[in-house]
Structures are given as structure tokens and as C-alpha cells.
PDB file of N, CA and C in Angstrom:
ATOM      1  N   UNK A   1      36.852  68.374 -49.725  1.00  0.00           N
ATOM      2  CA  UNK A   1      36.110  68.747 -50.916  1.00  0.00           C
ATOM      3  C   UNK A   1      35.494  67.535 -51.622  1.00  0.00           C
ATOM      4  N   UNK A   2      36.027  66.480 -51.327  1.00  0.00           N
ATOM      5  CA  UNK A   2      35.235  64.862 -51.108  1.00  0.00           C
ATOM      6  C   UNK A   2      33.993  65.258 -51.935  1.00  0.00           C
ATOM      7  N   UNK A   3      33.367  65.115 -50.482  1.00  0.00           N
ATOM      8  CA  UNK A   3      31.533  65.379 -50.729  1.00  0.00           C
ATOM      9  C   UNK A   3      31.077  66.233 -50.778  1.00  0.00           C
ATOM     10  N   UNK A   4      31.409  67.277 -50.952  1.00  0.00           N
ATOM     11  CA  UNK A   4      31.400  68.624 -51.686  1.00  0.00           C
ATOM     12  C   UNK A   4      31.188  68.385 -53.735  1.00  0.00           C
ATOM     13  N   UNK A   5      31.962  67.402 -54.171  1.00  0.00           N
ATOM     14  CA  UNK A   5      32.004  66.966 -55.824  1.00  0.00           C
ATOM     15  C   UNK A   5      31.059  66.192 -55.983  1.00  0.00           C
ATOM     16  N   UNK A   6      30.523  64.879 -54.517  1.00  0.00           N
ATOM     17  CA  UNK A   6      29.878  64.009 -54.433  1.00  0.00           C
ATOM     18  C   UNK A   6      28.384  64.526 -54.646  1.00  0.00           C
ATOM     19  N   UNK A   7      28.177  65.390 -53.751  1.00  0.00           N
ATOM     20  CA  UNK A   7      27.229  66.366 -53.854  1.00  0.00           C
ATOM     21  C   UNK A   7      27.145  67.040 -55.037  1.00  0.00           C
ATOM     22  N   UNK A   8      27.845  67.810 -55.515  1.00  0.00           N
ATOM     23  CA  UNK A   8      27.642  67.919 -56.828  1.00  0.00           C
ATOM     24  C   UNK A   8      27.443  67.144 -58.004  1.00  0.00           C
ATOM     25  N   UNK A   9      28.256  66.163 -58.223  1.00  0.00           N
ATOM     26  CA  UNK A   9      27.514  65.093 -58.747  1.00  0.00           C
ATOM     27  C   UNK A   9      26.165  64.705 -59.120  1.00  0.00           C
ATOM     28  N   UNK A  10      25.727  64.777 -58.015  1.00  0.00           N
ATOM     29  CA  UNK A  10      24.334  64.023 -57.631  1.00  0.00           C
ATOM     30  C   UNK A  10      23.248  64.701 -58.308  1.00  0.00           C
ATOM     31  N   UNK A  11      23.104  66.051 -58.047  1.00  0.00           N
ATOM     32  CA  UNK A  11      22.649  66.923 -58.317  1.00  0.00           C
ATOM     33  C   UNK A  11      21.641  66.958 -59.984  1.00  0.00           C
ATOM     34  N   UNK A  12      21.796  66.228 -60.642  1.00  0.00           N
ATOM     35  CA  UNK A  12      21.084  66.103 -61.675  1.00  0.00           C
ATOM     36  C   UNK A  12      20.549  64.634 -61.496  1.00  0.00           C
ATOM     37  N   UNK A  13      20.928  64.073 -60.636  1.00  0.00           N
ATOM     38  CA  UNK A  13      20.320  62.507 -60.558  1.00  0.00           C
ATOM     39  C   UNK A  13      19.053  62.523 -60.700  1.00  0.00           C
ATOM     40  N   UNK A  14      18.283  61.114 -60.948  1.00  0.00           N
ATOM     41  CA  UNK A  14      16.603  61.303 -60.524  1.00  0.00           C
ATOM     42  C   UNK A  14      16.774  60.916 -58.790  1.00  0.00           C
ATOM     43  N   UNK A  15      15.714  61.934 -58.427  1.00  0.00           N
ATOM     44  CA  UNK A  15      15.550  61.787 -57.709  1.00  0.00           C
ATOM     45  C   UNK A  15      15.555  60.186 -56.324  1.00  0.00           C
ATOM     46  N   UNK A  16      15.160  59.562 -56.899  1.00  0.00           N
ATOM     47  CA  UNK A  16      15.006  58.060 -56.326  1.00  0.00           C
ATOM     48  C   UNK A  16      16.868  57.430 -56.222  1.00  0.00           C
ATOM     49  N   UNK A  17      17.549  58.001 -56.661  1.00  0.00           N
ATOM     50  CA  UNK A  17      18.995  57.527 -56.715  1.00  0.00           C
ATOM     51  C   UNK A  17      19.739  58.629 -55.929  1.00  0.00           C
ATOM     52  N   UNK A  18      19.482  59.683 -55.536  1.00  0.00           N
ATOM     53  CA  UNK A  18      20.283  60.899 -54.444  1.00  0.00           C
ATOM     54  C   UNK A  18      20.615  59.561 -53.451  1.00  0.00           C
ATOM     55  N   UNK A  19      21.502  60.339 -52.808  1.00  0.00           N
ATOM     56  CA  UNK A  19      21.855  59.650 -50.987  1.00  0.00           C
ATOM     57  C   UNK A  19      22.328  60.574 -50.272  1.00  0.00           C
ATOM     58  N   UNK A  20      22.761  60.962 -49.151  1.00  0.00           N
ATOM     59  CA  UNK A  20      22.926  61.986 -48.304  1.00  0.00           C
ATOM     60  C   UNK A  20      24.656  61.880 -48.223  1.00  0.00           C
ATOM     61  N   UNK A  21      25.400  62.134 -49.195  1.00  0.00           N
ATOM     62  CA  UNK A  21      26.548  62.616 -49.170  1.00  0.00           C
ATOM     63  C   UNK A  21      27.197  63.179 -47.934  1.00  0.00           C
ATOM     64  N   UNK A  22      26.438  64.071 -47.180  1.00  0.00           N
ATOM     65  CA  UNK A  22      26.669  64.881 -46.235  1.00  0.00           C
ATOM     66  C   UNK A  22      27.087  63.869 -44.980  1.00  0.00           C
ATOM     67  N   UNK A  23      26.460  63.243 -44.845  1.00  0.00           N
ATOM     68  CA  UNK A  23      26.983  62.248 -43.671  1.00  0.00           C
ATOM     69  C   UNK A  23      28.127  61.789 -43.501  1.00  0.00           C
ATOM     70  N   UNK A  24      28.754  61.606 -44.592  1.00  0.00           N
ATOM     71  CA  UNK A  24      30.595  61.115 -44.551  1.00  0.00           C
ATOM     72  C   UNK A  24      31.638  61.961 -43.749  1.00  0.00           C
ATOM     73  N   UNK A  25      30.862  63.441 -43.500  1.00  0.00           N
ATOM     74  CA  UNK A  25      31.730  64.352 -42.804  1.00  0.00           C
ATOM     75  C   UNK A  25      31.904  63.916 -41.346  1.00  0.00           C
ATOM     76  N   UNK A  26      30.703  63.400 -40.430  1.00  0.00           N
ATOM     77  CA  UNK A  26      30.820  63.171 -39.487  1.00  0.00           C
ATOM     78  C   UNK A  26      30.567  61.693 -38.718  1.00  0.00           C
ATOM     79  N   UNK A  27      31.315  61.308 -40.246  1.00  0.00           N
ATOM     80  CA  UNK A  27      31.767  59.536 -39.845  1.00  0.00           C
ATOM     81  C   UNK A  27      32.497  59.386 -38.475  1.00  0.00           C
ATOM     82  N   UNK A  28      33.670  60.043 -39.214  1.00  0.00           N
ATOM     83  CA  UNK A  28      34.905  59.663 -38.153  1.00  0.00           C
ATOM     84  C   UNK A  28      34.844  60.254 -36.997  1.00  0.00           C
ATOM     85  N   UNK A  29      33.789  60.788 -36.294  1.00  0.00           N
ATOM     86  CA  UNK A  29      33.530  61.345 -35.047  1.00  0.00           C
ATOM     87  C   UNK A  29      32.611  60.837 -34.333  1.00  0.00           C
ATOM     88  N   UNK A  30      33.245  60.960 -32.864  1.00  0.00           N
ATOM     89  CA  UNK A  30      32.183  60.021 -31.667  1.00  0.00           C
ATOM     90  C   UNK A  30      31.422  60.997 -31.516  1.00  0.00           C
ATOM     91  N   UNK A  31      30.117  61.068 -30.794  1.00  0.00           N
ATOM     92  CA  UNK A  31      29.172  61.755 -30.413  1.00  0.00           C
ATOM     93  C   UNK A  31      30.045  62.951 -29.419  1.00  0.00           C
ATOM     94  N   UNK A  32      30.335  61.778 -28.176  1.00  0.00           N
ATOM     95  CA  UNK A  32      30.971  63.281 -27.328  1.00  0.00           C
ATOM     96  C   UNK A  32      31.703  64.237 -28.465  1.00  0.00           C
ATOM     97  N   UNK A  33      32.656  63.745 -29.538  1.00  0.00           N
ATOM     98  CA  UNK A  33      33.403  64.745 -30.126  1.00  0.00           C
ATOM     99  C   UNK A  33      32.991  66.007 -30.569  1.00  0.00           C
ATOM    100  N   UNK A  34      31.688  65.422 -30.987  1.00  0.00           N
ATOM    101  CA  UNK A  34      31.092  66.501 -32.219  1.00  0.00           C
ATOM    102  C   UNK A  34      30.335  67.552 -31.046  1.00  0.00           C
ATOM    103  N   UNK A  35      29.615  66.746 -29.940  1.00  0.00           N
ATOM    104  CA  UNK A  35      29.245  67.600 -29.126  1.00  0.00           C
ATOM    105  C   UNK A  35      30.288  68.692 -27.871  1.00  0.00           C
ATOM    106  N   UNK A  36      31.497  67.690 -27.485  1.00  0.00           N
ATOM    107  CA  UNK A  36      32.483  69.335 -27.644  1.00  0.00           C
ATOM    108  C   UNK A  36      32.535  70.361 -28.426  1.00  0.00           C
ATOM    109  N   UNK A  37      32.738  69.884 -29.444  1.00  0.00           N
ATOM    110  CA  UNK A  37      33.388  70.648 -30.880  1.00  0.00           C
ATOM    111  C   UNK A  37      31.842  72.026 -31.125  1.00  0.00           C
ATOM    112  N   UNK A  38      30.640  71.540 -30.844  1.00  0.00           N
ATOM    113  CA  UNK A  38      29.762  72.682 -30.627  1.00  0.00           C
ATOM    114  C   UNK A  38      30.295  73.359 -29.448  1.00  0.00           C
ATOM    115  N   UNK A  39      29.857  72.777 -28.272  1.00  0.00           N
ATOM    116  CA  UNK A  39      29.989  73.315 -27.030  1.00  0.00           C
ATOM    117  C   UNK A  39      31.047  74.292 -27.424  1.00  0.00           C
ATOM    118  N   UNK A  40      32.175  74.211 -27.710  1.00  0.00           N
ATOM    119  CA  UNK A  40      33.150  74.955 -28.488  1.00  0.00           C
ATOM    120  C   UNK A  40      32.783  76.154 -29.032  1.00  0.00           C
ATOM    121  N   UNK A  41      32.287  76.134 -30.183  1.00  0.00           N
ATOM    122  CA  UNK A  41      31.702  76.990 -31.038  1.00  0.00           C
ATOM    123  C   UNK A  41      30.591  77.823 -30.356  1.00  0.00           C
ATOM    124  N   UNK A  42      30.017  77.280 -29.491  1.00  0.00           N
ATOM    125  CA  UNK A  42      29.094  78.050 -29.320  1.00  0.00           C
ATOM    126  C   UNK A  42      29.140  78.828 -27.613  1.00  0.00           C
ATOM    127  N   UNK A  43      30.758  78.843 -27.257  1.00  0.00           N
ATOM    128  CA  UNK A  43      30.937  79.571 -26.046  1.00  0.00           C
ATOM    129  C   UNK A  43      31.483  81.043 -26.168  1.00  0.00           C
ATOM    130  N   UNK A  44      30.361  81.685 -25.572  1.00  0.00           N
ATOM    131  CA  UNK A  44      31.039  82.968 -26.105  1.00  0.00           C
ATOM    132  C   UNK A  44      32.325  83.559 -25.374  1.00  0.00           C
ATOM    133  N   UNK A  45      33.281  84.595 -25.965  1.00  0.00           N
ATOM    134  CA  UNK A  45      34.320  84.773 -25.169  1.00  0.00           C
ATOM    135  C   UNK A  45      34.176  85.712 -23.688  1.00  0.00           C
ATOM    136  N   UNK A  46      33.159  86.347 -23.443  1.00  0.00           N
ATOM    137  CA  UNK A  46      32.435  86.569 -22.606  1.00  0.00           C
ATOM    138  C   UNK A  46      32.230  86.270 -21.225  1.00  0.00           C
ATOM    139  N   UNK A  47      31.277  84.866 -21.278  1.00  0.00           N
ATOM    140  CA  UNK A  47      31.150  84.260 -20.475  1.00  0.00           C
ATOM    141  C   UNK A  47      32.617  83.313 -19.844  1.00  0.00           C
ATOM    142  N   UNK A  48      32.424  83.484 -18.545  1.00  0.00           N
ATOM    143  CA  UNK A  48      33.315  82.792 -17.961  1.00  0.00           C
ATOM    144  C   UNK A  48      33.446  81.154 -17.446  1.00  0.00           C
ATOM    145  N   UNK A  49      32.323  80.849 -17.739  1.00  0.00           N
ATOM    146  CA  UNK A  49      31.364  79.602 -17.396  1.00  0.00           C
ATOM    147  C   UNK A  49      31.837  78.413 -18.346  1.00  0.00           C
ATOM    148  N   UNK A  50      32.116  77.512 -17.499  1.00  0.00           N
ATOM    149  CA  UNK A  50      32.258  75.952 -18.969  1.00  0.00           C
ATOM    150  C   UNK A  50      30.555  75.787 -19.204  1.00  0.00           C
ATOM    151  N   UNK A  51      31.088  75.477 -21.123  1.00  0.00           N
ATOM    152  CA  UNK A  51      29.713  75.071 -21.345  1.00  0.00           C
ATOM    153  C   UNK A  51      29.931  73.780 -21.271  1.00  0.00           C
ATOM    154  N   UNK A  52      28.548  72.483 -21.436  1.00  0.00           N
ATOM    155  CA  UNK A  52      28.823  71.114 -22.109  1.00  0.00           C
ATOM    156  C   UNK A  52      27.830  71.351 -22.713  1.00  0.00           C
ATOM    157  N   UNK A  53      27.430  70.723 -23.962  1.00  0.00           N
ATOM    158  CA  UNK A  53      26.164  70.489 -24.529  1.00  0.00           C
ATOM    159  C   UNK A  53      25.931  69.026 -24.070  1.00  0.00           C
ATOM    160  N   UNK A  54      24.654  68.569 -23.809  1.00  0.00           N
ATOM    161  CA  UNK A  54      23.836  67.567 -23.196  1.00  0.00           C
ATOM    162  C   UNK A  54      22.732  67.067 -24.065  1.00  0.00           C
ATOM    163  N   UNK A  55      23.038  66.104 -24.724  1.00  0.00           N
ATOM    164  CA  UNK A  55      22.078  65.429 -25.402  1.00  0.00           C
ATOM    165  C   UNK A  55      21.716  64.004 -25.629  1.00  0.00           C
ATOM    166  N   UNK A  56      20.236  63.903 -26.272  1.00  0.00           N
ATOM    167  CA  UNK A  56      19.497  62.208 -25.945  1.00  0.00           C
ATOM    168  C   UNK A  56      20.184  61.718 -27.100  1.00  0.00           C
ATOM    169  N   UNK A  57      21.220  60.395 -26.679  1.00  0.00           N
ATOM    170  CA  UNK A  57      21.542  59.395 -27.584  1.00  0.00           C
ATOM    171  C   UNK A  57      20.165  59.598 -28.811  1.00  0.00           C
ATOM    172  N   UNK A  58      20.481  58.720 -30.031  1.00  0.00           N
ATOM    173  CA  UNK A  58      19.627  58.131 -30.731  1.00  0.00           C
ATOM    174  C   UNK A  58      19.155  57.353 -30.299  1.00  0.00           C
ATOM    175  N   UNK A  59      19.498  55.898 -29.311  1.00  0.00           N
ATOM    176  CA  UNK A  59      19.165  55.046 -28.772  1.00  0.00           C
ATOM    177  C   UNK A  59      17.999  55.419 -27.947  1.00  0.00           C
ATOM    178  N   UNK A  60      18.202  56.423 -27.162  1.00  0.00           N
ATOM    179  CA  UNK A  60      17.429  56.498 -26.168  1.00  0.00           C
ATOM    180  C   UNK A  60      16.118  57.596 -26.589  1.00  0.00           C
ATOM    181  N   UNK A  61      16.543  58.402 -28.060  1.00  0.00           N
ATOM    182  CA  UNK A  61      15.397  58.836 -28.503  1.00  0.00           C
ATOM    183  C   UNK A  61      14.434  57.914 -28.901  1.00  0.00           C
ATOM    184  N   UNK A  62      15.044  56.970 -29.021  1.00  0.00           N
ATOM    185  CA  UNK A  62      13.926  56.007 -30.030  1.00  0.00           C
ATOM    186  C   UNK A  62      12.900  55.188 -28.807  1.00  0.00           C
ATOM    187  N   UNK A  63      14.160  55.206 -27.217  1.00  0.00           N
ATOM    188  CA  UNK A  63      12.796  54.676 -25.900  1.00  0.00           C
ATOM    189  C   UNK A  63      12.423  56.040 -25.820  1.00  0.00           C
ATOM    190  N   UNK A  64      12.505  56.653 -25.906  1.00  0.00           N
ATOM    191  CA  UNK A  64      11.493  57.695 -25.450  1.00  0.00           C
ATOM    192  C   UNK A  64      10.213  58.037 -26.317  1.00  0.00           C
ATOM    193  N   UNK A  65      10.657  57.753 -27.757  1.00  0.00           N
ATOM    194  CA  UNK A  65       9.318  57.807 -28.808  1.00  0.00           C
ATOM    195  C   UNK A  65       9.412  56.658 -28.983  1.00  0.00           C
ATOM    196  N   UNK A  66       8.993  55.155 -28.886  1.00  0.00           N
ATOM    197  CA  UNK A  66       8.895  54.119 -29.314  1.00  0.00           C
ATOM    198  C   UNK A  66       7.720  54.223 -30.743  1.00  0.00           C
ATOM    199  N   UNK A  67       8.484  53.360 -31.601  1.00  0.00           N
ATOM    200  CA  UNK A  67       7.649  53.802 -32.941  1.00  0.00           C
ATOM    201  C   UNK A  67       7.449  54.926 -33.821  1.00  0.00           C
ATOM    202  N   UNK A  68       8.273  55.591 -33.180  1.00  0.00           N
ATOM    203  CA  UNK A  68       8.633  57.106 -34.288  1.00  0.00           C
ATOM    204  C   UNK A  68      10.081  57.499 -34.391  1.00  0.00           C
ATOM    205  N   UNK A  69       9.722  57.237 -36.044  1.00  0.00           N
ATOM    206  CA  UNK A  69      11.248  56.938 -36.429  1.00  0.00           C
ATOM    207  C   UNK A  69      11.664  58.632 -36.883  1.00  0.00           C
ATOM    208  N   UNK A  70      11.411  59.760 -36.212  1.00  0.00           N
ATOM    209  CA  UNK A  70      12.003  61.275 -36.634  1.00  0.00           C
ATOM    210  C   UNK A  70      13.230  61.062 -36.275  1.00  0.00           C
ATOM    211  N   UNK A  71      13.950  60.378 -36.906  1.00  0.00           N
ATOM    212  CA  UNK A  71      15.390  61.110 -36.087  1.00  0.00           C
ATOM    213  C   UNK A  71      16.193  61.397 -37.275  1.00  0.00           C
ATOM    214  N   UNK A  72      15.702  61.555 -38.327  1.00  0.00           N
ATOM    215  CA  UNK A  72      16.580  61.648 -39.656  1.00  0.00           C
ATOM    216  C   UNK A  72      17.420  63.193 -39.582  1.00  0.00           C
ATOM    217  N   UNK A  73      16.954  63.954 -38.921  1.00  0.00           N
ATOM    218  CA  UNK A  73      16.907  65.588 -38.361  1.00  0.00           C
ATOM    219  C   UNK A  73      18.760  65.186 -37.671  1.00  0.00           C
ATOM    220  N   UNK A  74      18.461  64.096 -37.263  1.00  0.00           N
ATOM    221  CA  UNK A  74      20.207  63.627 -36.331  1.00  0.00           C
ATOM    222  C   UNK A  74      20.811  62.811 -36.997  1.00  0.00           C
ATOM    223  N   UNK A  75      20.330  61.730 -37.759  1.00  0.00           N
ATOM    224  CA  UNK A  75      21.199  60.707 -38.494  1.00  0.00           C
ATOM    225  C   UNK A  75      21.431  60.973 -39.324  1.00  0.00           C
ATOM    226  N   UNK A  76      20.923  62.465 -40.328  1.00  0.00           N
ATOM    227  CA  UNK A  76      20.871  61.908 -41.614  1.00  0.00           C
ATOM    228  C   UNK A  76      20.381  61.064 -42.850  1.00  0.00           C
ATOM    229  N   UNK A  77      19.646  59.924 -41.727  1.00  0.00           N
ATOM    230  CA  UNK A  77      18.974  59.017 -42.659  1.00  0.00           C
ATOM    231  C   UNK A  77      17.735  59.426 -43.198  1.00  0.00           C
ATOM    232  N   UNK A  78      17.672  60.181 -44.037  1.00  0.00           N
ATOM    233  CA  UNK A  78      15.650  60.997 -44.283  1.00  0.00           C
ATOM    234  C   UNK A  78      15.088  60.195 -45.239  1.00  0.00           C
ATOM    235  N   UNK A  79      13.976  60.242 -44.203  1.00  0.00           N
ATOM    236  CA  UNK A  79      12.776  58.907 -44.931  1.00  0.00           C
ATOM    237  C   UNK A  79      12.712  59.061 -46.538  1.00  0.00           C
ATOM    238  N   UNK A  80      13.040  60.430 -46.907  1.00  0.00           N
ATOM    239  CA  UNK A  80      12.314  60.351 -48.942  1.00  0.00           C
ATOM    240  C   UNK A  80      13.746  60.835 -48.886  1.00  0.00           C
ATOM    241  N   UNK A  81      13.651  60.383 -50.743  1.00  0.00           N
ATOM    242  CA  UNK A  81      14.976  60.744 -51.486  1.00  0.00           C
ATOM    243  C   UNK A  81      15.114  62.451 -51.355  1.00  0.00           C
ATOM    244  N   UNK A  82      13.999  62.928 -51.108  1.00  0.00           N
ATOM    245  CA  UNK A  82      13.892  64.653 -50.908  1.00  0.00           C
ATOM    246  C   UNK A  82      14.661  65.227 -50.190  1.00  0.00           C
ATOM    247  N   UNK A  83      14.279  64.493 -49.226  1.00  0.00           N
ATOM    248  CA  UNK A  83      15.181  64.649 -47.772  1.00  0.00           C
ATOM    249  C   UNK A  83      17.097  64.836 -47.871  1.00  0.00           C
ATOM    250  N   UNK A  84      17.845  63.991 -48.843  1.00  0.00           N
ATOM    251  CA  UNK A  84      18.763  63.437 -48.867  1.00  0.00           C
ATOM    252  C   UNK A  84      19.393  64.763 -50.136  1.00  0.00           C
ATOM    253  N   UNK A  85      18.544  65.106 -51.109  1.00  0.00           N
ATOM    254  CA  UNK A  85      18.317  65.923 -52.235  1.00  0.00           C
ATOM    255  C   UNK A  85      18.560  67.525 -51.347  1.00  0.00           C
ATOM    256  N   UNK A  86      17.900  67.502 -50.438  1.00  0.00           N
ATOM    257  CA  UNK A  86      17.902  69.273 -49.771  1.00  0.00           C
ATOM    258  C   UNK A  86      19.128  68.833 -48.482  1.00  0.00           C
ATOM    259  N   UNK A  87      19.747  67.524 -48.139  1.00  0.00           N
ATOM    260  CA  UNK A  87      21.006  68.140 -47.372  1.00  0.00           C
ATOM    261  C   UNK A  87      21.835  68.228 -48.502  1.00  0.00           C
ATOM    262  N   UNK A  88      21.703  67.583 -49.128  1.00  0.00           N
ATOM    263  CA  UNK A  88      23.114  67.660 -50.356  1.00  0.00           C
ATOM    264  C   UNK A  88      23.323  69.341 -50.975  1.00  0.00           C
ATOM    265  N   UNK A  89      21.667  69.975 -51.357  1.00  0.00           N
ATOM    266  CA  UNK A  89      21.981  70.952 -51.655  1.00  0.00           C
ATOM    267  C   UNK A  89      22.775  72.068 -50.585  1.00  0.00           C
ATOM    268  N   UNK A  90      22.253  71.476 -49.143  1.00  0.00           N
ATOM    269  CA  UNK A  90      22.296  72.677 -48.183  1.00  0.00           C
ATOM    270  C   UNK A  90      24.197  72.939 -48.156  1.00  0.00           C
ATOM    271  N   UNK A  91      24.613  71.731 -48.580  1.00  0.00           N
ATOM    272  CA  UNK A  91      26.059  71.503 -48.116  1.00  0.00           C
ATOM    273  C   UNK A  91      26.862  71.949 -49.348  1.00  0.00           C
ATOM    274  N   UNK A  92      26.164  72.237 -50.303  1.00  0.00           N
ATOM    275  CA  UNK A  92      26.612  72.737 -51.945  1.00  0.00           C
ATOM    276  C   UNK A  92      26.660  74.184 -51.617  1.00  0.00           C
ATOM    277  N   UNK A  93      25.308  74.604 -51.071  1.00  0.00           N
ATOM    278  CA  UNK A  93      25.113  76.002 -50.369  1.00  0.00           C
ATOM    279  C   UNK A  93      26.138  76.857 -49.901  1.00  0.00           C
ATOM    280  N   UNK A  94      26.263  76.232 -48.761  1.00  0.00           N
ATOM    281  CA  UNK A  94      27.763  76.479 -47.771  1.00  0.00           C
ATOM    282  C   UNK A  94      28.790  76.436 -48.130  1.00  0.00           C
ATOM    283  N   UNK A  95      29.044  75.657 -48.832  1.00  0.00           N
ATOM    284  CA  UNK A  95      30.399  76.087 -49.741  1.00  0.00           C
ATOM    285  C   UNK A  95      30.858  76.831 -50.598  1.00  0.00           C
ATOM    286  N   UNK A  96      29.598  77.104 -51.061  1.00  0.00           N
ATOM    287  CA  UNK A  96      29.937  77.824 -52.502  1.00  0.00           C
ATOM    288  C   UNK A  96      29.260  79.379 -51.820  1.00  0.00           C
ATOM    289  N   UNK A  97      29.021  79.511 -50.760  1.00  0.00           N
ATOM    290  CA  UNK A  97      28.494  80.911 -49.810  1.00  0.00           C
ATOM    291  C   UNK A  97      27.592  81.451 -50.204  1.00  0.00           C
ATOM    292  N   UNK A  98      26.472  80.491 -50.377  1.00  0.00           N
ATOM    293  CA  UNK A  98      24.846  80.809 -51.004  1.00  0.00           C
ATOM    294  C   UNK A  98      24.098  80.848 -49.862  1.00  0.00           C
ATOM    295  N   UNK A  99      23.092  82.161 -49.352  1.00  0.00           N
ATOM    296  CA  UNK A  99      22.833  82.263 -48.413  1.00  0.00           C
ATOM    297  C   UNK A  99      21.154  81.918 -49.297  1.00  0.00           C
ATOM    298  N   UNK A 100      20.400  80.933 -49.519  1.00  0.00           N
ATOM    299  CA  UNK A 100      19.611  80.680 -50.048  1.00  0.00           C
ATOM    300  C   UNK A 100      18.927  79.434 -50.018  1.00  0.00           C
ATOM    301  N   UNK A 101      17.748  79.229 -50.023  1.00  0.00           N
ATOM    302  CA  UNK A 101      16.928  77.571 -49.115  1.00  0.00           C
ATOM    303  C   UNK A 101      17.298  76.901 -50.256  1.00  0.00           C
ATOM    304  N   UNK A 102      17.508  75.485 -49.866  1.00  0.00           N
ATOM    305  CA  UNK A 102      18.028  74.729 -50.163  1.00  0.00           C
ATOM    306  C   UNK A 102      16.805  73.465 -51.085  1.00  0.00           C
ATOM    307  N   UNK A 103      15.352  74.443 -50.717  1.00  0.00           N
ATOM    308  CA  UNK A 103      14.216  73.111 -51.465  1.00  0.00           C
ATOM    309  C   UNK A 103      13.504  74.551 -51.769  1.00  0.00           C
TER     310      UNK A 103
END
């Protein structure tokens, strides 16, 4: 509930001072982790099949687009304070079970 208050907090800031709160959740996790932890979630009981989810490092998104820095969509890091302002809300959202856009 951390950054859940952090996030709330923020929430009246000016704009130019937000930061993306939301990111602290998936500090302490390696990539493979988080991408089990879907693969997980998203196997239905159904299917009999192992899933893996398969995805481009950041590293290697950035050789593949050299000079385009989109990856804020994965890091978290979003170019405007806006950016940082609508995950904070999205994660205020979810908690508090607001099914409602977040900008």
C-alpha cells in the first residue's frame, strides 16, 4: 500500500514534480520473473500446453529502433510529467476498483 499513498500523495502536485510511483512495484523483479508470473496468469486451465511469454529486452529494443526512445510503454520512464501523472492515476484506479480512464 507503499505506492498506493505515494500515488496518492502526488496527486495534487504541479504537474512538473509527479514521478511514476508505479515503478517501485516491479523493482525487485528480474525480467524472466515478471514474464513467468504473466505466462502464469495468462494460461488458461483448459489448455494443456506450457505457455512462455517471449519478449525483446529493452536493450535490444533500442538496436532494433536505434534513436527512438518509445519504450516508456515498458520502463515506465514517460517522456512528460503527463505520462507519470496517468500511471499514478491508473494504479489509484485499481485499487480503489475504478473502472474509469485514467487522463
Amino acid at each position: 500500500m507503499m505506492v498506493y499513498k505515494k500515488c496518492k500523495e502526488s496527486e495534487n502536485l504541479p504537474l512538473e514534480e509527479v514521478i511514476n510511483h508505479v515503478r517501485q512495484i516491479y523493482k525487485p523483479f528480474r525480467p524472466e520473473e515478471i514474464s513467468a508470473k504473466i505466462a502464469e496468469m495468462l494460461h488458461p486451465a483448459e489448455v494443456n500446453a506450457e505457455i512462455e511469454i517471449v519478449y525483446q529486452t529493452i536493450e535490444d529494443l533500442h538496436i532494433a529502433c536505434p534513436g527512438h526512445r518509445g519504450d516508456w510503454y515498458f520502463t515506465g520512464e514517460y517522456p512528460t510529467p503527463g505520462g507519470n501523472k496517468v500511471a499514478n492515476r491508473s494504479f489509484i484506479n485499481y485499487i480503489e476498483g475504478r473502472n474509469q480512464r485514467a487522463y
